[in-house]
PDB file of N, CA and C in Angstrom:
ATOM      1  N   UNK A   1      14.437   6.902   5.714  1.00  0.00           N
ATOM      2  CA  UNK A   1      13.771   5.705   5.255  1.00  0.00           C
ATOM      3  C   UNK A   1      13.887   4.656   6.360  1.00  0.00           C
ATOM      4  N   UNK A   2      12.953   4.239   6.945  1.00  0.00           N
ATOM      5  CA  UNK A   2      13.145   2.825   7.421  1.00  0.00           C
ATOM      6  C   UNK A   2      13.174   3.835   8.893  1.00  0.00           C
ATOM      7  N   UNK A   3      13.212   5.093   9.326  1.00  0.00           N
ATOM      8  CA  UNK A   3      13.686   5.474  10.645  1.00  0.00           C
ATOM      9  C   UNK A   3      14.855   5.848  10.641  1.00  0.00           C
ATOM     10  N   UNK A   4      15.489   5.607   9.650  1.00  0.00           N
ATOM     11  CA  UNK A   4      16.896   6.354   9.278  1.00  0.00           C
ATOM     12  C   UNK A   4      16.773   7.272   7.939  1.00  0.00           C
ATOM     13  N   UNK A   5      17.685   8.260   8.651  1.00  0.00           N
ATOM     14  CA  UNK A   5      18.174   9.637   7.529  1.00  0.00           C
ATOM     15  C   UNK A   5      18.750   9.103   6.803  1.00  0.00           C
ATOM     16  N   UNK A   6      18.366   9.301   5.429  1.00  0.00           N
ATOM     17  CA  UNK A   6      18.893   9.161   4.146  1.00  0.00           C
ATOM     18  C   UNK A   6      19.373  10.283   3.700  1.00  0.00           C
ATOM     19  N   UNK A   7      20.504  10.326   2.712  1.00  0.00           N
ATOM     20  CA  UNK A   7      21.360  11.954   2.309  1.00  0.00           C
ATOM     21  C   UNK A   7      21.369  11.428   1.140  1.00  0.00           C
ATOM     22  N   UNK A   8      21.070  10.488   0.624  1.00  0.00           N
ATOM     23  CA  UNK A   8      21.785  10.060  -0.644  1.00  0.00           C
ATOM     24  C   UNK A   8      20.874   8.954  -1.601  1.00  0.00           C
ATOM     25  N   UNK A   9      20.399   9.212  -2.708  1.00  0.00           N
ATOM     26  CA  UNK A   9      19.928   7.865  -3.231  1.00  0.00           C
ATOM     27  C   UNK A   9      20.063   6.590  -3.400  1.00  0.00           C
ATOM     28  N   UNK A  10      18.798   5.335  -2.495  1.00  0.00           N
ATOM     29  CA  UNK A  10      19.055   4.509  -1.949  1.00  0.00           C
ATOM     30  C   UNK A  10      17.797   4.123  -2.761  1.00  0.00           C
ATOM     31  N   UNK A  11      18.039   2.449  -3.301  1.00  0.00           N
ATOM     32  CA  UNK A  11      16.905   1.651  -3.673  1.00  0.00           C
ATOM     33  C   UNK A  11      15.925   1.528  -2.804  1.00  0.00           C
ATOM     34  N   UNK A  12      14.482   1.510  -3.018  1.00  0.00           N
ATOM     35  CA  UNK A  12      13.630   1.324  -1.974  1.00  0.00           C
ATOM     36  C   UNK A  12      13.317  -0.701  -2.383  1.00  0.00           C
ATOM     37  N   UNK A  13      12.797  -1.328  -1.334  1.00  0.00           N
ATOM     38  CA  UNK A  13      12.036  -2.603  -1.358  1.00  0.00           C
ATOM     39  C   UNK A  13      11.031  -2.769  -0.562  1.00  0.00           C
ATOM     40  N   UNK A  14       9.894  -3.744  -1.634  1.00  0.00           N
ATOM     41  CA  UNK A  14       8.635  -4.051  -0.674  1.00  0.00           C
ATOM     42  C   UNK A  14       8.877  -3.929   0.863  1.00  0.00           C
ATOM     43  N   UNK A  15       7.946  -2.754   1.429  1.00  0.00           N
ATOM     44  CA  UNK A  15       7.874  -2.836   3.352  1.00  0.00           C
ATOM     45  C   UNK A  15       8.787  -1.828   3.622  1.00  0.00           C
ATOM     46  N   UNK A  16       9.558  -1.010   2.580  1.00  0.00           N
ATOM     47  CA  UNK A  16       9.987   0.448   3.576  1.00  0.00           C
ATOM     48  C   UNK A  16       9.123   1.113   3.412  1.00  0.00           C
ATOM     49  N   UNK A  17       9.997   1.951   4.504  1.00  0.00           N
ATOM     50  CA  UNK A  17       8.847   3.377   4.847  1.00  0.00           C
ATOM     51  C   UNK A  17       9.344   4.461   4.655  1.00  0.00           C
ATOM     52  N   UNK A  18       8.846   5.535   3.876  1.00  0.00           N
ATOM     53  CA  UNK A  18       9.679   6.827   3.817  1.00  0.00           C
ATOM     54  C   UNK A  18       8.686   7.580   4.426  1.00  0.00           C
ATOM     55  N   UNK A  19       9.449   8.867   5.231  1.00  0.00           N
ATOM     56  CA  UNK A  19       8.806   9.367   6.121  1.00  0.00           C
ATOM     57  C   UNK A  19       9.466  10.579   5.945  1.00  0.00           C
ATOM     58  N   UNK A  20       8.128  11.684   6.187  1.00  0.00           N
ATOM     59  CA  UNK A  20       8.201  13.280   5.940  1.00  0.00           C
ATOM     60  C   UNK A  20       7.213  13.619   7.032  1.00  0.00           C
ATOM     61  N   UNK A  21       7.441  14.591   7.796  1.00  0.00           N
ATOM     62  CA  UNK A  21       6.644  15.374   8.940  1.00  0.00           C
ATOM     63  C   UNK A  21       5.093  15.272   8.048  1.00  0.00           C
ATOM     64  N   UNK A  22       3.819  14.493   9.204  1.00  0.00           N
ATOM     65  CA  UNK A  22       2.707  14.417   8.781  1.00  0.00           C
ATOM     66  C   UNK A  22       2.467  13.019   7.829  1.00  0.00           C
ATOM     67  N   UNK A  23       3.369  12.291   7.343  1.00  0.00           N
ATOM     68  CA  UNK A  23       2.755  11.510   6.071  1.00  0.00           C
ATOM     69  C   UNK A  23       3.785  10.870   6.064  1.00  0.00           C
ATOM     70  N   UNK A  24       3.502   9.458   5.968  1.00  0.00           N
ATOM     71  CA  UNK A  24       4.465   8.146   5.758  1.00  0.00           C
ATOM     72  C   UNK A  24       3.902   7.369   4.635  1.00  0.00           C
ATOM     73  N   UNK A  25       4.875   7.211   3.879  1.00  0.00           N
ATOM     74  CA  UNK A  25       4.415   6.376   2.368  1.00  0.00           C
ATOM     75  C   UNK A  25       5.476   4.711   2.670  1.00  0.00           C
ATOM     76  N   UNK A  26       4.206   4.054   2.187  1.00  0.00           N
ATOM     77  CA  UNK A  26       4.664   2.489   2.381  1.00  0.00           C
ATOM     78  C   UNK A  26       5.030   1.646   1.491  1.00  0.00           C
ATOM     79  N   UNK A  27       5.906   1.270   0.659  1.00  0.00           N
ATOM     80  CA  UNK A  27       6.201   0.554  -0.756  1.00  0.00           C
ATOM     81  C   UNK A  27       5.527  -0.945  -0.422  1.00  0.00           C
ATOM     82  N   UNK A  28       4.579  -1.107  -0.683  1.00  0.00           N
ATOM     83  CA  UNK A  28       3.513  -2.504  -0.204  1.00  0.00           C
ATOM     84  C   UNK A  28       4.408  -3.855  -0.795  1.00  0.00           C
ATOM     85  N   UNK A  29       3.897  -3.608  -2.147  1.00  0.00           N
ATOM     86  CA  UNK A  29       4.565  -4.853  -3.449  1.00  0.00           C
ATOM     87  C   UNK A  29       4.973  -3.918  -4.829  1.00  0.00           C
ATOM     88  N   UNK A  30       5.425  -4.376  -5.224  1.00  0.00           N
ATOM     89  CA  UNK A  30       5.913  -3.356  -6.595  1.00  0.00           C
ATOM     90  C   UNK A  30       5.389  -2.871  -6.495  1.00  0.00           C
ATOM     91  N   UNK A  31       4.606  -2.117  -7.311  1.00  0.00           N
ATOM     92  CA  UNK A  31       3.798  -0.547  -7.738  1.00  0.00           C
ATOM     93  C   UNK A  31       2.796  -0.124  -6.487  1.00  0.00           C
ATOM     94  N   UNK A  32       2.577  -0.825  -5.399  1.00  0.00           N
ATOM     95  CA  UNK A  32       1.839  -0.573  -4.838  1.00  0.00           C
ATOM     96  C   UNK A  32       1.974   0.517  -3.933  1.00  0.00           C
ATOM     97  N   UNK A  33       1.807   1.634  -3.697  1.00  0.00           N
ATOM     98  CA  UNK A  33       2.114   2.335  -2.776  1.00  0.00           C
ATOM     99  C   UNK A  33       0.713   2.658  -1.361  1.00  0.00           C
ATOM    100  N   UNK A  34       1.352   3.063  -0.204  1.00  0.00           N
ATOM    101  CA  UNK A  34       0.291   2.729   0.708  1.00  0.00           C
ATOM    102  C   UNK A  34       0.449   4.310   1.254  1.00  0.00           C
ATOM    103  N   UNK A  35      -0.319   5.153   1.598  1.00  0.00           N
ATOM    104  CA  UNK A  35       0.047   6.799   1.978  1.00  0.00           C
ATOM    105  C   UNK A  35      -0.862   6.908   3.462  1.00  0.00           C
ATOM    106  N   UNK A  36      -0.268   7.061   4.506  1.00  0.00           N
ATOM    107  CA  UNK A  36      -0.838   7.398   5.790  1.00  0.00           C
ATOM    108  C   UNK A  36      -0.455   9.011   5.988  1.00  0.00           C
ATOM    109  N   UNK A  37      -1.677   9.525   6.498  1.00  0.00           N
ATOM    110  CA  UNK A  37      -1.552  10.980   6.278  1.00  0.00           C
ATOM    111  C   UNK A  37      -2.085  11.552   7.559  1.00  0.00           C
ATOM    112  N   UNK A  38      -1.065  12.242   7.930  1.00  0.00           N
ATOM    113  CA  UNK A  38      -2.357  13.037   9.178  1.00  0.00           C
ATOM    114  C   UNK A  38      -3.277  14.444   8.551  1.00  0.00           C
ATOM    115  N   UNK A  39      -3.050  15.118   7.478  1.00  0.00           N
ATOM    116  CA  UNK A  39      -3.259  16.248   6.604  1.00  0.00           C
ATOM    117  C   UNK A  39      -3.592  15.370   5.670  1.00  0.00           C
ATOM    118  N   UNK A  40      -4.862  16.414   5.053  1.00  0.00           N
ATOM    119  CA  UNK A  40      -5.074  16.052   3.706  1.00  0.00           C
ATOM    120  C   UNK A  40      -3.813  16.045   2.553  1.00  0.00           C
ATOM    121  N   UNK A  41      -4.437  15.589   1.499  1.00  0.00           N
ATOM    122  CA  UNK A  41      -3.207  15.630   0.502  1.00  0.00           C
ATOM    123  C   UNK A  41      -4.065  15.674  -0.839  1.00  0.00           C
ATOM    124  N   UNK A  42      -3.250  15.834  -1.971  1.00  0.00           N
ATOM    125  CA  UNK A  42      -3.814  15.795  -3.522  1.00  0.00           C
ATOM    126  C   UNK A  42      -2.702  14.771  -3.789  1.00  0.00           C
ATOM    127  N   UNK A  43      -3.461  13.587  -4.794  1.00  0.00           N
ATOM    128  CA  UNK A  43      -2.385  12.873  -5.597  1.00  0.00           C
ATOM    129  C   UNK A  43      -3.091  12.760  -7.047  1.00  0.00           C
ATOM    130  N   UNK A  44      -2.076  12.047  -7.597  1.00  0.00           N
ATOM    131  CA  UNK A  44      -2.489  11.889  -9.334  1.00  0.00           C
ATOM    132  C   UNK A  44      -2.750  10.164  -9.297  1.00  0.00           C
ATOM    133  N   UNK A  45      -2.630   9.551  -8.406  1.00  0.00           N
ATOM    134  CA  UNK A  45      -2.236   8.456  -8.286  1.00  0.00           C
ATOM    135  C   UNK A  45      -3.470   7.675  -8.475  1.00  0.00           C
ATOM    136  N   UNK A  46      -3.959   6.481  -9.164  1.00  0.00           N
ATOM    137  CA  UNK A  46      -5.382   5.983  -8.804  1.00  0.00           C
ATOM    138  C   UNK A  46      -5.156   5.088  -7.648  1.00  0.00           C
ATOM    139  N   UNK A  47      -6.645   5.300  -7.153  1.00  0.00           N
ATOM    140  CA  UNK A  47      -7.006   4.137  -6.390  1.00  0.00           C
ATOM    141  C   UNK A  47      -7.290   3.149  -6.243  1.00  0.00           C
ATOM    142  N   UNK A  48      -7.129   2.215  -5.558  1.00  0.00           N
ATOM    143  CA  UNK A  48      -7.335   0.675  -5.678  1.00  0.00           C
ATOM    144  C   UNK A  48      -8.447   0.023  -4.624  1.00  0.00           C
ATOM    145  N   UNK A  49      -8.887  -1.128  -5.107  1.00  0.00           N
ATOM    146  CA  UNK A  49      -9.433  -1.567  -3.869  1.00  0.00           C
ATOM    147  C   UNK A  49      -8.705  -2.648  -3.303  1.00  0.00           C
ATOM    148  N   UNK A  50      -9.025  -2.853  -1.901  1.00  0.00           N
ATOM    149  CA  UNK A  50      -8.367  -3.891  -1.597  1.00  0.00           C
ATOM    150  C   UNK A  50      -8.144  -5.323  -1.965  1.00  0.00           C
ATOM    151  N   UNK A  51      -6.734  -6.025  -2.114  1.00  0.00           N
ATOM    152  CA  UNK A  51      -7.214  -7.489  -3.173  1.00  0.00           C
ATOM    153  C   UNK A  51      -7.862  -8.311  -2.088  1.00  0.00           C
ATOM    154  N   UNK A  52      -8.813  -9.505  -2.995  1.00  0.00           N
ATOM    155  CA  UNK A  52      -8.894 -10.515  -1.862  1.00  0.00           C
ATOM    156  C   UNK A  52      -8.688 -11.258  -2.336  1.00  0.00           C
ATOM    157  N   UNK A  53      -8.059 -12.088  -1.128  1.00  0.00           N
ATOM    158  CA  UNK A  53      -7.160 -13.325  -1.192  1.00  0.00           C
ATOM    159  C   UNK A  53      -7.343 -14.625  -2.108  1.00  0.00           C
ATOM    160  N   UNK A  54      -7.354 -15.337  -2.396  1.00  0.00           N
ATOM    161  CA  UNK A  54      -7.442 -16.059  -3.147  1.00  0.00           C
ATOM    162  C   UNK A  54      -8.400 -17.306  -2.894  1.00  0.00           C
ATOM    163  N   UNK A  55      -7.996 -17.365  -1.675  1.00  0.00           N
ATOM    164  CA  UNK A  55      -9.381 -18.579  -0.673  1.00  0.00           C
ATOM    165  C   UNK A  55     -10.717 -17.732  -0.491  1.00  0.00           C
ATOM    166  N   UNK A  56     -10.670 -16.077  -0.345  1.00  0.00           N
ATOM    167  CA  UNK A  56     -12.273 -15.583  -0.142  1.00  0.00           C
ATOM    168  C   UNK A  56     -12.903 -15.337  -1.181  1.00  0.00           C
ATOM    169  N   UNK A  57     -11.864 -15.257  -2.487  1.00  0.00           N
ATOM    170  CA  UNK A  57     -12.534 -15.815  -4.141  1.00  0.00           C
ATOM    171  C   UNK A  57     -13.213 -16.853  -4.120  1.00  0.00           C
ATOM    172  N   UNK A  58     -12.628 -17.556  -3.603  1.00  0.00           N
ATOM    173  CA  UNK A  58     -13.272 -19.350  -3.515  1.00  0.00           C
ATOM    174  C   UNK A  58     -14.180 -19.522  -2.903  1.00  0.00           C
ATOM    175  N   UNK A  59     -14.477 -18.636  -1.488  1.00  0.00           N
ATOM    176  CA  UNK A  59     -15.595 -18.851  -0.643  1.00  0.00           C
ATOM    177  C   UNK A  59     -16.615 -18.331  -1.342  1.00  0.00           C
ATOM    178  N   UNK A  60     -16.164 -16.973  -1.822  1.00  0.00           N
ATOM    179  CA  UNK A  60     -17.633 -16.148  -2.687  1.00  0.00           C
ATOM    180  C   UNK A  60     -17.876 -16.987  -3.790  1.00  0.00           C
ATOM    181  N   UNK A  61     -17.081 -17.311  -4.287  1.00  0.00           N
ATOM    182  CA  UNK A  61     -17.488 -18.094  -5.810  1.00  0.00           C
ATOM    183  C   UNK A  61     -18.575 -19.168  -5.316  1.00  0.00           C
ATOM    184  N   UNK A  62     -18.745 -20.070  -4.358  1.00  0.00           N
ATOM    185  CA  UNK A  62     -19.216 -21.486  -3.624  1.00  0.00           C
ATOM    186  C   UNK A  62     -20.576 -20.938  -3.234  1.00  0.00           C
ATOM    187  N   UNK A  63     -20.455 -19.784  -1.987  1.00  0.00           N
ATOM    188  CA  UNK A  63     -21.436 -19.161  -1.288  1.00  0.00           C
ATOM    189  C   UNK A  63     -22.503 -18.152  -3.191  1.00  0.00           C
ATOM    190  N   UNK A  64     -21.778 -17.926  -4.272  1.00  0.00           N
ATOM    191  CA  UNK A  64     -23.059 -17.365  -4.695  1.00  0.00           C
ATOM    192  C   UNK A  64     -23.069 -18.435  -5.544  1.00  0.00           C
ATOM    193  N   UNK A  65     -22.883 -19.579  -5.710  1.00  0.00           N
ATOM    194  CA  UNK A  65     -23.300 -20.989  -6.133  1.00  0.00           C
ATOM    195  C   UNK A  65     -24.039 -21.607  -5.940  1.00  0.00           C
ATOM    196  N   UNK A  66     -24.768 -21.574  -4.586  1.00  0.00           N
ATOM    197  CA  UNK A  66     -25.355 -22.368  -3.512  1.00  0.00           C
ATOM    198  C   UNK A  66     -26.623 -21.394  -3.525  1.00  0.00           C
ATOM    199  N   UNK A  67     -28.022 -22.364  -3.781  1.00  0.00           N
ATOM    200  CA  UNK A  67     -29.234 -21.740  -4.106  1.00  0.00           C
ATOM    201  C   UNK A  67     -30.108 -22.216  -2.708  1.00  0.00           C
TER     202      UNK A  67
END
């Protein structure tokens, strides 16, 4: 985890990285998980889209306001 060998169960927190030959999984924010893969993979997991921020809510909200 993190670039270090783990032997033993260790809490993970937002921004580690666990890492297995081919595929690094990223703990984003709570539930969020982030999966970089060089191989395909199968998950059960759904997908998300990316959030947007809270100011480009505001811009879109203004910009489809504006006639």
């Amino acid at each position: 985890m993190n670039g270090e060998r783990v032997t033993k169960a260790v809490p993970i927190q937002n921004g580690d990285l666990i890492c297995w030959p081919n595929m690094v999984l990223r703990l984003v924010e709570g539930d969020l998980l982030m999966i970089h893969s060089a191989e395909s993979y199968e998950t059960s997991l759904s997908k998300m889209k990316k959030p947007i921020s809270e100011m480009k809510k505001a811009i879109h909200s203004i910009a489809g306001h504006q006639g």
